[in-house]
PDB file of N, CA and C in Angstrom:
ATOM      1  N   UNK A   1     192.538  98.066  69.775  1.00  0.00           N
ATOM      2  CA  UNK A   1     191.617  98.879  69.012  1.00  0.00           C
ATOM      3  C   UNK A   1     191.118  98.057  67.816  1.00  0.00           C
ATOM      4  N   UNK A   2     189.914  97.782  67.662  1.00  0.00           N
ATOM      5  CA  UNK A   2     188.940  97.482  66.389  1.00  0.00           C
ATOM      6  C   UNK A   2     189.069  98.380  65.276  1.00  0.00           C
ATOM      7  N   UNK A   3     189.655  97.955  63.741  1.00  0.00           N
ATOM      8  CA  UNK A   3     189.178  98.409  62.958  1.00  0.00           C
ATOM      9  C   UNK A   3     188.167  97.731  61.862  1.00  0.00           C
ATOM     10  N   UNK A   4     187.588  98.689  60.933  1.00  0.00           N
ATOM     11  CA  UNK A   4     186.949  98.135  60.109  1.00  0.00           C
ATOM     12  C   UNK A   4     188.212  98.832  58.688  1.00  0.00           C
ATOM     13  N   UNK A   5     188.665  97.240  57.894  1.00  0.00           N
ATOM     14  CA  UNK A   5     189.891  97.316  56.981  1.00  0.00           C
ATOM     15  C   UNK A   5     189.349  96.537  55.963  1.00  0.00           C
ATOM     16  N   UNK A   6     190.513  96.857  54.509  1.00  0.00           N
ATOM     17  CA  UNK A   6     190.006  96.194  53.652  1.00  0.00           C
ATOM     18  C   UNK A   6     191.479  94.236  53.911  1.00  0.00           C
ATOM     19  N   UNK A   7     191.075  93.143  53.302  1.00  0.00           N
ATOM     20  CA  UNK A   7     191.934  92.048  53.410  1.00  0.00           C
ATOM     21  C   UNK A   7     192.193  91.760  52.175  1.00  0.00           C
ATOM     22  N   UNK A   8     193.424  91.735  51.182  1.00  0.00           N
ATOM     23  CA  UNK A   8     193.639  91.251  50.154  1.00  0.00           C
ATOM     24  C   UNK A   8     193.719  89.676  49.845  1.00  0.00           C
ATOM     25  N   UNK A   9     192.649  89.424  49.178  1.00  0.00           N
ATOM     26  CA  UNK A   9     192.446  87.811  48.841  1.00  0.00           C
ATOM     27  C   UNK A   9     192.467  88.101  46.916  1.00  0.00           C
ATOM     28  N   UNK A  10     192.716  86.892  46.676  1.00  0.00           N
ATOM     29  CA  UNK A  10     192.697  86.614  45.168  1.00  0.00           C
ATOM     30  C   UNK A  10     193.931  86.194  44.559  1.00  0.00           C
ATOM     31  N   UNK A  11     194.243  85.838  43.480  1.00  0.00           N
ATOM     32  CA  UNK A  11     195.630  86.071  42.844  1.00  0.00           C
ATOM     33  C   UNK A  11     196.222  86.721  41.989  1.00  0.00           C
ATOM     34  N   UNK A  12     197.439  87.151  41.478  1.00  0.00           N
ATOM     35  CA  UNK A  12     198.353  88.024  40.750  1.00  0.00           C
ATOM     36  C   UNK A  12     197.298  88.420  39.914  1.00  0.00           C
ATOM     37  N   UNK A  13     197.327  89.711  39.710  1.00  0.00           N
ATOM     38  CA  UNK A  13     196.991  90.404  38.863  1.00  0.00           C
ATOM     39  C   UNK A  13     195.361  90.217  38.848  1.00  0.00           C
ATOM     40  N   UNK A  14     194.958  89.210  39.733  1.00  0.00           N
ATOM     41  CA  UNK A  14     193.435  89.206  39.930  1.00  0.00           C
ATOM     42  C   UNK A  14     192.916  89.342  41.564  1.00  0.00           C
ATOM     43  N   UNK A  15     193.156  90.814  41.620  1.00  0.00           N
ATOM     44  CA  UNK A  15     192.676  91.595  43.281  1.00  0.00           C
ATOM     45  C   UNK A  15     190.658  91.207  43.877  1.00  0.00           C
ATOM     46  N   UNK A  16     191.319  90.816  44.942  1.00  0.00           N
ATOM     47  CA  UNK A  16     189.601  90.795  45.534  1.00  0.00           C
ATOM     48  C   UNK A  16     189.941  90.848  47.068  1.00  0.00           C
ATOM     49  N   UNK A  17     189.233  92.110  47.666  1.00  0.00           N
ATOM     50  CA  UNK A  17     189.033  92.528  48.744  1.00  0.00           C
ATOM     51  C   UNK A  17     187.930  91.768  49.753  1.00  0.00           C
ATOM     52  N   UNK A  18     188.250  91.564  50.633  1.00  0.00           N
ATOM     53  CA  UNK A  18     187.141  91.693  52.197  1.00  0.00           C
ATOM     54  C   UNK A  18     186.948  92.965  53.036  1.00  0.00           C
ATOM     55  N   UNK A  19     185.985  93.033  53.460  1.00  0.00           N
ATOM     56  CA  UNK A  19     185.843  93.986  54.209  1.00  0.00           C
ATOM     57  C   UNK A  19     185.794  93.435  55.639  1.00  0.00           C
ATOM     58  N   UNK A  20     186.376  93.507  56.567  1.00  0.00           N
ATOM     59  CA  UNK A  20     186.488  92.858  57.851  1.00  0.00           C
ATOM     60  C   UNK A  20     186.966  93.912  58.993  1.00  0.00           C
ATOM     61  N   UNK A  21     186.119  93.037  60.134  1.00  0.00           N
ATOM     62  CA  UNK A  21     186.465  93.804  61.258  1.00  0.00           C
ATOM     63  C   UNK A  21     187.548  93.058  62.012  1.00  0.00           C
ATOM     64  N   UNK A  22     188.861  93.723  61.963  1.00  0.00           N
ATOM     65  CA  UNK A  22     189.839  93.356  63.109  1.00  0.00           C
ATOM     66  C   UNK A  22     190.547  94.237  64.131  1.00  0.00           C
ATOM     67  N   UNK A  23     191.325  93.577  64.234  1.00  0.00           N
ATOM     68  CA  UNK A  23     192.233  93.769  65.315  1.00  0.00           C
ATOM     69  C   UNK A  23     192.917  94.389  65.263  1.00  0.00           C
ATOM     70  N   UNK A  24     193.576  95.914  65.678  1.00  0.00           N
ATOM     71  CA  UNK A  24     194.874  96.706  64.546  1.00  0.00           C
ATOM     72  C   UNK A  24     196.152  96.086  64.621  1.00  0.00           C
ATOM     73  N   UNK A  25     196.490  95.143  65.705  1.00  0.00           N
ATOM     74  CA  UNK A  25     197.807  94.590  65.836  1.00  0.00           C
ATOM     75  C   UNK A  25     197.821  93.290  64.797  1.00  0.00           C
ATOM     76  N   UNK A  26     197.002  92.656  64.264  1.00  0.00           N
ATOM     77  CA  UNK A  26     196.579  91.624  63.377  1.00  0.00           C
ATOM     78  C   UNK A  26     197.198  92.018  62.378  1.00  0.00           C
ATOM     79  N   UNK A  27     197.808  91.107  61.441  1.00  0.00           N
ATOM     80  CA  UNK A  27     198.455  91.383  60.323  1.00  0.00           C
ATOM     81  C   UNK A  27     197.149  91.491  59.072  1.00  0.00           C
ATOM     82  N   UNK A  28     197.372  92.402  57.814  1.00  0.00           N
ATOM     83  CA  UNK A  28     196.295  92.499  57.223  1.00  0.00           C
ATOM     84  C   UNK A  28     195.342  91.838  56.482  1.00  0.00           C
ATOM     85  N   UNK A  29     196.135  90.482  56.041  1.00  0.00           N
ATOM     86  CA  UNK A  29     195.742  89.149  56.138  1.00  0.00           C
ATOM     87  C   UNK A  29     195.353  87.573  56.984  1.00  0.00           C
ATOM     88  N   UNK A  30     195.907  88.607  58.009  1.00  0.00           N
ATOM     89  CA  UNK A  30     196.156  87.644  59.208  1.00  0.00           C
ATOM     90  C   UNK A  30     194.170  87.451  59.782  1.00  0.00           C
ATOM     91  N   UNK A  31     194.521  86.943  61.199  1.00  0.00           N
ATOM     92  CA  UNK A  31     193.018  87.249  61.845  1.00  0.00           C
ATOM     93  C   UNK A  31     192.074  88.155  61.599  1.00  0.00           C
ATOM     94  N   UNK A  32     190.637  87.817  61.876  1.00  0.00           N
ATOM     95  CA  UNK A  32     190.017  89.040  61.816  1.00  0.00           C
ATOM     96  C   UNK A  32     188.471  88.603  62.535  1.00  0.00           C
ATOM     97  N   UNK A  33     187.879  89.759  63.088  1.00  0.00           N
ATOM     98  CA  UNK A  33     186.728  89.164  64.294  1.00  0.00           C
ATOM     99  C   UNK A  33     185.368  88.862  62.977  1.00  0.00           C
ATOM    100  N   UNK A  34     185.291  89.194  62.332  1.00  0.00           N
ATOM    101  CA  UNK A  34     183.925  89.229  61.033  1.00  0.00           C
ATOM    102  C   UNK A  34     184.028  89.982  59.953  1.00  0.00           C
ATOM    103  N   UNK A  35     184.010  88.832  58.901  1.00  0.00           N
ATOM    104  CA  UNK A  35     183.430  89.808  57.651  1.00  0.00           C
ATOM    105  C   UNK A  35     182.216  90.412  57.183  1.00  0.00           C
ATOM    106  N   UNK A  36     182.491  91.641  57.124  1.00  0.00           N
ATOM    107  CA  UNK A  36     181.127  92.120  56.562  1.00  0.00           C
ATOM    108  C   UNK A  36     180.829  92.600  55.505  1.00  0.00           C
ATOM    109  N   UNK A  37     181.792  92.475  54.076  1.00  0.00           N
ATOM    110  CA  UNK A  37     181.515  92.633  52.751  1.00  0.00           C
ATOM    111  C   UNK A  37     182.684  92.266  52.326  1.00  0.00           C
ATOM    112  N   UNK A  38     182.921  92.784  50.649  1.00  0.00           N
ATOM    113  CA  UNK A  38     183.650  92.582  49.694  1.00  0.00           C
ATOM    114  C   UNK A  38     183.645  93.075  48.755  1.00  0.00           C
ATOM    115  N   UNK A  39     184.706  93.482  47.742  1.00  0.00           N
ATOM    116  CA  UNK A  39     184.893  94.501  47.302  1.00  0.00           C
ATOM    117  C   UNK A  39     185.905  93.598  46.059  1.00  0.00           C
ATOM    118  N   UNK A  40     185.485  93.545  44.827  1.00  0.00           N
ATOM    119  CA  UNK A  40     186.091  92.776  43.499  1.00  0.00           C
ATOM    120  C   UNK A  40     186.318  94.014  42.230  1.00  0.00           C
ATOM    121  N   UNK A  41     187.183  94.844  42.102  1.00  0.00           N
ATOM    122  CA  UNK A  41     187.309  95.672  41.502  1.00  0.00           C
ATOM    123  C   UNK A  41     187.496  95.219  39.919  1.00  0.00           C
ATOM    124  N   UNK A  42     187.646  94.368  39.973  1.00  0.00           N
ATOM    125  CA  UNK A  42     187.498  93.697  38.189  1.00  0.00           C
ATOM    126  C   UNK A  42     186.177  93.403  37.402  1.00  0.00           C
ATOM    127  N   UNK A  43     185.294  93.019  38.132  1.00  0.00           N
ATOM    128  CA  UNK A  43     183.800  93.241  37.887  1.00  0.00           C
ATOM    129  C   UNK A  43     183.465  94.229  37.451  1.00  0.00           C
ATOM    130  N   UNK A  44     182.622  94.539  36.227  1.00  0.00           N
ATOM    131  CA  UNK A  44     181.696  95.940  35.986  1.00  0.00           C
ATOM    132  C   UNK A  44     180.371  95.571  36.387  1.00  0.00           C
ATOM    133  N   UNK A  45     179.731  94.845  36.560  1.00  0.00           N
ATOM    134  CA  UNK A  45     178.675  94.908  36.993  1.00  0.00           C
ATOM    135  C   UNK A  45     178.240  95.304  38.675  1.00  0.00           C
ATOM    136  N   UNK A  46     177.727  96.099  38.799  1.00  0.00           N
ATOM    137  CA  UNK A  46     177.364  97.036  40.244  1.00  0.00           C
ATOM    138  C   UNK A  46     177.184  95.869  41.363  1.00  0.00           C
ATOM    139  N   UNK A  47     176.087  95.459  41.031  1.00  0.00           N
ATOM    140  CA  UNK A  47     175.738  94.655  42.009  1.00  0.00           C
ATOM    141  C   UNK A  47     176.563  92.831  42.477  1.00  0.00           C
ATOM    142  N   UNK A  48     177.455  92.374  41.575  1.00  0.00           N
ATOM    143  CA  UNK A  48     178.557  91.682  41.818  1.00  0.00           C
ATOM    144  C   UNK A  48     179.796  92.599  42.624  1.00  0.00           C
ATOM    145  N   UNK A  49     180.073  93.273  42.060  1.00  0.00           N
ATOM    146  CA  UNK A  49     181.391  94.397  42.412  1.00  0.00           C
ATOM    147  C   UNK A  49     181.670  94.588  43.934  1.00  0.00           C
ATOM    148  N   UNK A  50     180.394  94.899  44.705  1.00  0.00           N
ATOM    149  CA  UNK A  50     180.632  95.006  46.248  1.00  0.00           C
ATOM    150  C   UNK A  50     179.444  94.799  46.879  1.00  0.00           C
ATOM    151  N   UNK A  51     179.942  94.511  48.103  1.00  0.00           N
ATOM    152  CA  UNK A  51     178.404  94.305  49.139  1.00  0.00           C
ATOM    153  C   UNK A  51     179.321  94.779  50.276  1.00  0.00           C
ATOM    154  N   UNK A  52     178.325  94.957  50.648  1.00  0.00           N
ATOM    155  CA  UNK A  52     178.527  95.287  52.701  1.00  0.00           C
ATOM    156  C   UNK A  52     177.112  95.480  53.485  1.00  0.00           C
ATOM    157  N   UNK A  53     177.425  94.557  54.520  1.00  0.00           N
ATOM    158  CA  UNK A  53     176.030  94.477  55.660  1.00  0.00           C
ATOM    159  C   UNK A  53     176.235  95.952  56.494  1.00  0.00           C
ATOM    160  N   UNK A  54     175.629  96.625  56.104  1.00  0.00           N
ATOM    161  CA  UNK A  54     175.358  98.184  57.000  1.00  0.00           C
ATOM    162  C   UNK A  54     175.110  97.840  58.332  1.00  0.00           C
ATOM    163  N   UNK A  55     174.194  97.136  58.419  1.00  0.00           N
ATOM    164  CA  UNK A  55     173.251  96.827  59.844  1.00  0.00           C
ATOM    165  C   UNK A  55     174.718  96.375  60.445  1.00  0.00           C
ATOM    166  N   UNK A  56     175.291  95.857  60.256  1.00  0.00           N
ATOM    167  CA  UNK A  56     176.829  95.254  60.942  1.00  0.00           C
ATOM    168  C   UNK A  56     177.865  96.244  60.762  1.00  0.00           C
ATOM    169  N   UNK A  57     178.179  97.234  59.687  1.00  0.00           N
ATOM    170  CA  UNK A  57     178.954  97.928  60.390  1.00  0.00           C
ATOM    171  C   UNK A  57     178.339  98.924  61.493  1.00  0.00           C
ATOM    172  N   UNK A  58     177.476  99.590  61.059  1.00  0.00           N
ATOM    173  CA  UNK A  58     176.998 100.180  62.383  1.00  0.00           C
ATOM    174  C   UNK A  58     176.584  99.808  63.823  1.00  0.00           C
ATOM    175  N   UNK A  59     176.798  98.552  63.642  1.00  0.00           N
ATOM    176  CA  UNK A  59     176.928  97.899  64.916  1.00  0.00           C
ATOM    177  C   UNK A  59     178.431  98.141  65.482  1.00  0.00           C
ATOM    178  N   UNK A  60     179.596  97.875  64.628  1.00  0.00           N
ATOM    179  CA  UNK A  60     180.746  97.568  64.765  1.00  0.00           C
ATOM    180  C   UNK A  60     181.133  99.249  65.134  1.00  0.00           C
ATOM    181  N   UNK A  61     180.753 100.253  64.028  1.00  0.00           N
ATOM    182  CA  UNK A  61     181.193 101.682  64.579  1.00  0.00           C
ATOM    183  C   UNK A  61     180.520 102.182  65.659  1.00  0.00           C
ATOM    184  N   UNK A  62     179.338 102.052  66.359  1.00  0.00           N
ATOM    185  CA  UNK A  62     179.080 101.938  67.850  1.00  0.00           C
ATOM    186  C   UNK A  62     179.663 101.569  68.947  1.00  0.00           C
ATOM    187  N   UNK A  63     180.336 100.632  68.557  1.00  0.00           N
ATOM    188  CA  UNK A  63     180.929  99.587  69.428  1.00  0.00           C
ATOM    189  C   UNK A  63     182.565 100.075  69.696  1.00  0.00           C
ATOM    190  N   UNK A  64     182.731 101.205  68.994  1.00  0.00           N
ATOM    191  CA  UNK A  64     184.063 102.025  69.058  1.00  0.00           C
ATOM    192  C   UNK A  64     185.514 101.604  67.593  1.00  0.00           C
ATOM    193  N   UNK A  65     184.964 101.084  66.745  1.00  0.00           N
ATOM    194  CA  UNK A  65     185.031 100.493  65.797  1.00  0.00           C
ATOM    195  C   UNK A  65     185.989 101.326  64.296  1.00  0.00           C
ATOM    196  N   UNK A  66     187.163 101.625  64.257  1.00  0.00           N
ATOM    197  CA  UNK A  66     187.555 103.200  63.472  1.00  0.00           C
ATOM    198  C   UNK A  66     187.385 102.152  62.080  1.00  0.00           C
ATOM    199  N   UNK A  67     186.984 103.484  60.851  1.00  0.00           N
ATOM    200  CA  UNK A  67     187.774 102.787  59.424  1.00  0.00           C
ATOM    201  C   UNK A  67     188.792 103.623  59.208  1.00  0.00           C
ATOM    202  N   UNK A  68     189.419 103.004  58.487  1.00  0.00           N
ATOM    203  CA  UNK A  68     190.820 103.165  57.592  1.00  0.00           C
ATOM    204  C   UNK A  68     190.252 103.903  56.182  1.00  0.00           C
ATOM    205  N   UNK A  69     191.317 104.704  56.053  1.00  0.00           N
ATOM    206  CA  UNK A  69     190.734 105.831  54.651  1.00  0.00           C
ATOM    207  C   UNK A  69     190.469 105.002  53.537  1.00  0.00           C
ATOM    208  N   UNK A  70     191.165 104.152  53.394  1.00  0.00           N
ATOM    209  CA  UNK A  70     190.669 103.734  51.801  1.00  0.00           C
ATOM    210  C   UNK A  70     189.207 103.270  52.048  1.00  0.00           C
ATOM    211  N   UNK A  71     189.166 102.371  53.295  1.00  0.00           N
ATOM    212  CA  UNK A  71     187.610 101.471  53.925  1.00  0.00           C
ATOM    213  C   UNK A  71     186.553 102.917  53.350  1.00  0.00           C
ATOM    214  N   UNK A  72     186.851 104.109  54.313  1.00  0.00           N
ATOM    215  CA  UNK A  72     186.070 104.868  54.472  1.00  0.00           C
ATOM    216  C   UNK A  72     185.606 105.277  52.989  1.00  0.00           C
ATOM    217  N   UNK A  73     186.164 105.590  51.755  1.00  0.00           N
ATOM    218  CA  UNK A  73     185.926 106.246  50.399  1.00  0.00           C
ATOM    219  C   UNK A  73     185.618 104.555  50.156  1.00  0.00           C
ATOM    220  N   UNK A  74     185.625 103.426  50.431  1.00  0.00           N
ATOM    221  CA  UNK A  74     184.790 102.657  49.727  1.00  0.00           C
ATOM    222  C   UNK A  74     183.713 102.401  49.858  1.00  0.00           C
ATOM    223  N   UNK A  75     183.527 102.698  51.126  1.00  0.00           N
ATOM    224  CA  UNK A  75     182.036 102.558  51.943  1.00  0.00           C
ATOM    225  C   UNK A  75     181.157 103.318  51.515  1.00  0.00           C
ATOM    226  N   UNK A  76     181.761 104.492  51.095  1.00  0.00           N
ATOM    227  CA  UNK A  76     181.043 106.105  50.926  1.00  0.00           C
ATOM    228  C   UNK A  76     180.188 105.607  49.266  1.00  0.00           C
ATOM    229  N   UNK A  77     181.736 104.719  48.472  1.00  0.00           N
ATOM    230  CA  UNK A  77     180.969 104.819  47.028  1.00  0.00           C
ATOM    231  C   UNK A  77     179.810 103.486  46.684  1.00  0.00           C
ATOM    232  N   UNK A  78     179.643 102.135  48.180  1.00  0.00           N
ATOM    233  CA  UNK A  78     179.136 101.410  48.267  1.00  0.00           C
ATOM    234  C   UNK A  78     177.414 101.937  48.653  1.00  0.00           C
ATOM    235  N   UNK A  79     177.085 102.757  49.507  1.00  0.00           N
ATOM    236  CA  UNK A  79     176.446 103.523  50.211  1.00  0.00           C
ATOM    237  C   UNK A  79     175.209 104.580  48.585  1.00  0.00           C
ATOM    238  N   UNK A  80     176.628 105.062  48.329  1.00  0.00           N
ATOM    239  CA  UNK A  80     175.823 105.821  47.090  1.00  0.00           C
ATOM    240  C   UNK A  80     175.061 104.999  45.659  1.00  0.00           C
ATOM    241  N   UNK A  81     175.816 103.850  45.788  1.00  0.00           N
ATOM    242  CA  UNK A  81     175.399 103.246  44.624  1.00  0.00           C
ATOM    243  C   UNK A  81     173.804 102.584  45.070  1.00  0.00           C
ATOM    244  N   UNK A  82     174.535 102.155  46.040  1.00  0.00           N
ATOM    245  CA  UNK A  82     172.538 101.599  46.682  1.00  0.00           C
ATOM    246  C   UNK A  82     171.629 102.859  46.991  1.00  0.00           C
ATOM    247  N   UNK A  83     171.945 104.270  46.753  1.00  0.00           N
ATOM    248  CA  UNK A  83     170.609 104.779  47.070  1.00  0.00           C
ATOM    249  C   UNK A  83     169.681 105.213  45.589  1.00  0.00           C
TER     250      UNK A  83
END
């Protein structure tokens, strides 16, 4: 099964997310088939802070593709900020 998850990159006390599509047996750092954003929660500025290619996840959730709850409420607040 494909998910769309967040990947913890960065160091101590300085968190920075990927947004990637993997594998659910993949460890959460481990492999992953494509990234399609990122997510830097230390940033205040909006448009540094996160990105994500839409056109690619909706490819990926077509394709039978689940998110994970936290993915899902980040996507939701990525989504709102761009409209």
């Amino acid at each position: 099964m494909v998910k769309i998850r967040l990947s913890l990159k960065g160091s101590k006390k300085n968190p920075f997310y990927k947004i990637i599509v993997a594998d659910s047996r993949s460890p959460r750092d481990g492999k992953f088939i494509e990234q399609i954003g990122f997510f830097n929660p230390k940033i205040n500025h909006s448009n540094q802070k996160m990105y994500l290619n839409i056109e690619r996840m909706n490819y990926w959730i077509n394709n039978g593709a689940l998110l994970t709850k936290k993915t899902k409420h980040l996507i939701k607040r990525i989504i709102k900020q761009n409209i």
